[in-house]
Protein backbone atom coordinates (compact mmCIF):
# COMPACT_ATOMS: atom_id res chain seq x y z
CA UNK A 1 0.00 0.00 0.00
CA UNK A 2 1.81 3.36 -1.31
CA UNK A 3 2.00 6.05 1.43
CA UNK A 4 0.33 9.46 0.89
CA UNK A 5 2.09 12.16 -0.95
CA UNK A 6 2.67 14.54 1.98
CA UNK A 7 3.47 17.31 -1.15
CA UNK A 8 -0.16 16.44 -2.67
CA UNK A 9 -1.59 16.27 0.41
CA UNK A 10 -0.40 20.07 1.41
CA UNK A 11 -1.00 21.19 -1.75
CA UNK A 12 -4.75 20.19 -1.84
CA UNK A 13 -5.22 21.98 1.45
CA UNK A 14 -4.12 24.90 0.32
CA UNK A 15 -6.17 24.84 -2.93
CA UNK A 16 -8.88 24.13 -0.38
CA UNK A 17 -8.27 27.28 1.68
CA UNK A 18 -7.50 29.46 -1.39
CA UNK A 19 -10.90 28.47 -2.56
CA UNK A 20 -12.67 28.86 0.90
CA UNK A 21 -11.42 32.17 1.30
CA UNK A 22 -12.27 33.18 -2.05
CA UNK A 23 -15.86 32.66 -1.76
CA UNK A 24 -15.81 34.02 1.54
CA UNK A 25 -14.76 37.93 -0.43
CA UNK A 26 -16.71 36.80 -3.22
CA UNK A 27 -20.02 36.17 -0.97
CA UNK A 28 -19.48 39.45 1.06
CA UNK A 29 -19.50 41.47 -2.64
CA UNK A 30 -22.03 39.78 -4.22
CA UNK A 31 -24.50 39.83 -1.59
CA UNK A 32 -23.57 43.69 -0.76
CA UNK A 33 -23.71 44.72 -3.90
CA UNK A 34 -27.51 42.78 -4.61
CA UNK A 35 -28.72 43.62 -1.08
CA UNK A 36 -28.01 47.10 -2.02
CA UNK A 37 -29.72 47.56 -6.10
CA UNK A 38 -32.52 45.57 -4.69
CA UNK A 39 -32.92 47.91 -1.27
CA UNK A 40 -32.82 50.61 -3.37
CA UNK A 41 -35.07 49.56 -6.80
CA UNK A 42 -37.66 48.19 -4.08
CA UNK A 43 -37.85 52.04 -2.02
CA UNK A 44 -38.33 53.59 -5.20
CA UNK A 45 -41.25 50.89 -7.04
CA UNK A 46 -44.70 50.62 -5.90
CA UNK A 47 -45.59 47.69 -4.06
CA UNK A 48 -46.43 45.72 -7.57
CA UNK A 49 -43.41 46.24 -9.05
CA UNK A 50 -42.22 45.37 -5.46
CA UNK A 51 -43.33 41.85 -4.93
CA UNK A 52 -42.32 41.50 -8.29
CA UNK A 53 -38.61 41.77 -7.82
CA UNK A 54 -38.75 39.44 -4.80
CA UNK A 55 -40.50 36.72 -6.58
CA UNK A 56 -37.72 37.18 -9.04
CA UNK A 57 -34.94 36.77 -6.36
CA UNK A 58 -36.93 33.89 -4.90
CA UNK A 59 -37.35 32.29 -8.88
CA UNK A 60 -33.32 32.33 -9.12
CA UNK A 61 -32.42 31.26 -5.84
CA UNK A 62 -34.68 28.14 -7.02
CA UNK A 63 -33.01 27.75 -9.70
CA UNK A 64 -29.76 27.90 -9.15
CA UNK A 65 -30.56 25.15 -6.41
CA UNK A 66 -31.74 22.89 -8.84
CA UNK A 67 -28.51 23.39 -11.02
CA UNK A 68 -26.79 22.62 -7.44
CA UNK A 69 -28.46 19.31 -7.27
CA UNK A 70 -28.94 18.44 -10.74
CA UNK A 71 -24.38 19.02 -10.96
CA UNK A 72 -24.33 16.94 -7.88
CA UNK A 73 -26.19 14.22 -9.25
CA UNK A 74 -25.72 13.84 -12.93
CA UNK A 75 -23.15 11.31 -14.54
CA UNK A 76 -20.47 12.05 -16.58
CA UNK A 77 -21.05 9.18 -19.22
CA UNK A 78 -23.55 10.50 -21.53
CA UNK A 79 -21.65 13.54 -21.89
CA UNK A 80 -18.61 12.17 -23.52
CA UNK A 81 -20.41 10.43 -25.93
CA UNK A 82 -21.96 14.12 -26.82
CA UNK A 83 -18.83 15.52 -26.89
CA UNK A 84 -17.24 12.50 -29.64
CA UNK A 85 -20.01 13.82 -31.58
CA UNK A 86 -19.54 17.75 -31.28
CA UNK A 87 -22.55 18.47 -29.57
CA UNK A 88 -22.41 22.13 -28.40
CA UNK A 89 -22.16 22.53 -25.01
CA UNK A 90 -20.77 18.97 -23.74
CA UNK A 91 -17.55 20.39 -22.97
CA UNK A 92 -19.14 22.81 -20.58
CA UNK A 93 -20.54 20.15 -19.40
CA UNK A 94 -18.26 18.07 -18.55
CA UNK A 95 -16.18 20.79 -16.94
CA UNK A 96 -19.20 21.98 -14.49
CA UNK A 97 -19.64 17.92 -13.54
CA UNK A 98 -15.74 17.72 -12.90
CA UNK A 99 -16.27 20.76 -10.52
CA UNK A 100 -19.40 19.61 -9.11
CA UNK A 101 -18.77 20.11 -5.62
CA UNK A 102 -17.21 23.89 -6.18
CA UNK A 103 -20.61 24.30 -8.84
CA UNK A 104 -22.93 23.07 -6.94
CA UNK A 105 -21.10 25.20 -3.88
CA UNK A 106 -21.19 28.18 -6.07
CA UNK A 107 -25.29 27.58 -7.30
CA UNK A 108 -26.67 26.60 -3.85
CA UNK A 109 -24.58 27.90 -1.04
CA UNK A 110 -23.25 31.12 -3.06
CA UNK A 111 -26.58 32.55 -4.79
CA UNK A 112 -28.97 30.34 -3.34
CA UNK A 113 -27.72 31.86 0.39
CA UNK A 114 -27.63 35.49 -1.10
CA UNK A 115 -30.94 35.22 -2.57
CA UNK A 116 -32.22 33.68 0.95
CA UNK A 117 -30.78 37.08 2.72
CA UNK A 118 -32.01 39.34 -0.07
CA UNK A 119 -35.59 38.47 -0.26
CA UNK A 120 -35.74 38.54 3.30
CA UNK A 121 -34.64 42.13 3.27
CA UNK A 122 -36.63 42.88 0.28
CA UNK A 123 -39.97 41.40 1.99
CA UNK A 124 -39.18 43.70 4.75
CA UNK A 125 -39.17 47.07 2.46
CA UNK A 126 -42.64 45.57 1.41
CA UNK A 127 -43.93 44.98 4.54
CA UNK A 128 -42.64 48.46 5.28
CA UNK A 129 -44.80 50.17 2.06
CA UNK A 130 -47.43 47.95 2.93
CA UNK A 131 -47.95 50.01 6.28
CA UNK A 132 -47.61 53.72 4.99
CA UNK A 133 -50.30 52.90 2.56
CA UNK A 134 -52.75 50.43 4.99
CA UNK A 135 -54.01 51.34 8.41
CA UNK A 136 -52.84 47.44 10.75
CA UNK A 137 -54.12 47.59 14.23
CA UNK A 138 -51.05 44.67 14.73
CA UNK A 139 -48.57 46.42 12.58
CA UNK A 140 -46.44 43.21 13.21
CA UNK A 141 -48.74 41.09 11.19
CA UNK A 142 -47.63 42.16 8.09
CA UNK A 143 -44.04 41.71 8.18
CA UNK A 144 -44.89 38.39 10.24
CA UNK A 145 -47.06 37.21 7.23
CA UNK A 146 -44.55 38.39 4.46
CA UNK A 147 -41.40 36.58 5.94
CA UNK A 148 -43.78 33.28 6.25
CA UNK A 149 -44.99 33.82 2.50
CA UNK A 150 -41.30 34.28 1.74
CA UNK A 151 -40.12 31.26 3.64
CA UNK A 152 -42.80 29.06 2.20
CA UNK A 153 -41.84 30.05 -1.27
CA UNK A 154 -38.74 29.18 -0.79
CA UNK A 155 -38.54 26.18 0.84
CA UNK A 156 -41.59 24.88 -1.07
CA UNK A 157 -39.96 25.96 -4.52
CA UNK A 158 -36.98 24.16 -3.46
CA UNK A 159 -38.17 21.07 -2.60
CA UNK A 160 -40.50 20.98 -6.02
CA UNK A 161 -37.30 21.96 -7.73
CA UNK A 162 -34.64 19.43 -6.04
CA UNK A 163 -37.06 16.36 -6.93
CA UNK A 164 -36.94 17.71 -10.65
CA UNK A 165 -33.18 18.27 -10.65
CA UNK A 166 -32.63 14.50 -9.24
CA UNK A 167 -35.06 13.04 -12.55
CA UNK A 168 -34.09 15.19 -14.71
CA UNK A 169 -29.92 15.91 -13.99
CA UNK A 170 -28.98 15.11 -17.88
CA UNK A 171 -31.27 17.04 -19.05
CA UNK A 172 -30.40 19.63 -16.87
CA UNK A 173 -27.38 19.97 -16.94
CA UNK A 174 -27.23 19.70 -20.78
CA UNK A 175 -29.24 22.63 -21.14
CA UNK A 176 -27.04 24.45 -18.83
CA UNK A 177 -24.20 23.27 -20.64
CA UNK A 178 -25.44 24.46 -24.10
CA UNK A 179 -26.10 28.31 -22.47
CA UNK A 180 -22.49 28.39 -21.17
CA UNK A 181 -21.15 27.51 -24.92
CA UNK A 182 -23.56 29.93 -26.11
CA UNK A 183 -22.37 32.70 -23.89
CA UNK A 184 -18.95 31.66 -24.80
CA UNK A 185 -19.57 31.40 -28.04
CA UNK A 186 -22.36 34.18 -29.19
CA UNK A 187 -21.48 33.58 -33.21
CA UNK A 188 -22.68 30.23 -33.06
CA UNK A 189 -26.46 31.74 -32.24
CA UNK A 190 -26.05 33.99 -35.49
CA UNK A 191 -24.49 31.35 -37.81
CA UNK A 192 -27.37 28.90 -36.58
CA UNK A 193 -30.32 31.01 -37.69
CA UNK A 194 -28.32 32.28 -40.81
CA UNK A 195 -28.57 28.72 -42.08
């Protein structure tokens, strides 16, 4: 039985930390930077425009949960028979399901998390307009019944969305795939509809 490479072994740690504390600054930025468009697009909207951005930020922190999952649980097989045959977007594919732990990470501890944080924030600024233009005898009421609206949302979407992502992970993350060679790749769109 070979002995671990103590070099290896030292230099996957610190791959590991260099990524942990890159997510960390990453997070913090991300999350400021939303927390404080949304703050501010939600204090100047009316309340429909409003509940509109936070079923938005709710809608993408579902999604990029299911991507989460559907990374976490997809094989790598069918993908290399797409990519013998050229099929756009298998590459990207491959490469998200080789970093599956740092892309799934990324998609449900990253922007799901921030999402969670923002749209609780954001259903307080509603629950806030909500009582300048209402008369509540329990003022507390509203922002009670926004963050449980919120929370249900969520964690109902979620759970809807995690039972798709485990039947439907190829499919998933094929789709995802073919957007990423898109975005790298914008000509491809053009020369497609040109023929």
């Amino acid at each position: 039985m070979s002995k671990p490479d103590p070099a290896a072994a030292k230099k996957e740690r610190n791959k590991t930390i260099r990524w942990v504390v890159t997510i960390f600054f990453v997070t913090i930025l991300v999350s400021g930077i939303i927390s404080l468009l949304s703050d501010y697009i939600m204090s100047v909207s009316g309340i429909v425009v409003a509940f509109l951005i936070l079923l938005v930020i709710i809608l993408v922190g579902i999604l990029f949960d299911i991507i989460g999952v559907a990374v976490a649980s997809a094989n790598e097989k069918p993908f290399h028979s797409m990519a013998a045959r050229k099929v756009p977007g298998a590459q990207e594919a491959i490469k998200l399901l080789r970093n599956a732990e740092r892309v799934s990470s990324i998609c449900n501890d990253v922007i799901g998390d921030i999402c969670g944080v923002v749209s609780g924030s954001a259903s307080a600024t509603i629950a806030a307009q909500v009582l300048q233009h209402f008369e509540f005898g329990w003022p507390a009421f509203v922002s009670l019944v926004m963050s449980a609206l919120v929370a249900g949302f969520t964690v109902g979407g979620k759970a809807l969305g995690k039972t798709f992502a485990m039947n439907s992970c190829t499919e998933i993350i094929s789709f995802v795939g073919r957007l990423l060679h898109v975005l790298k790749h914008p000509s491809t769109l053009f020369s497609k509809k040109k023929k």
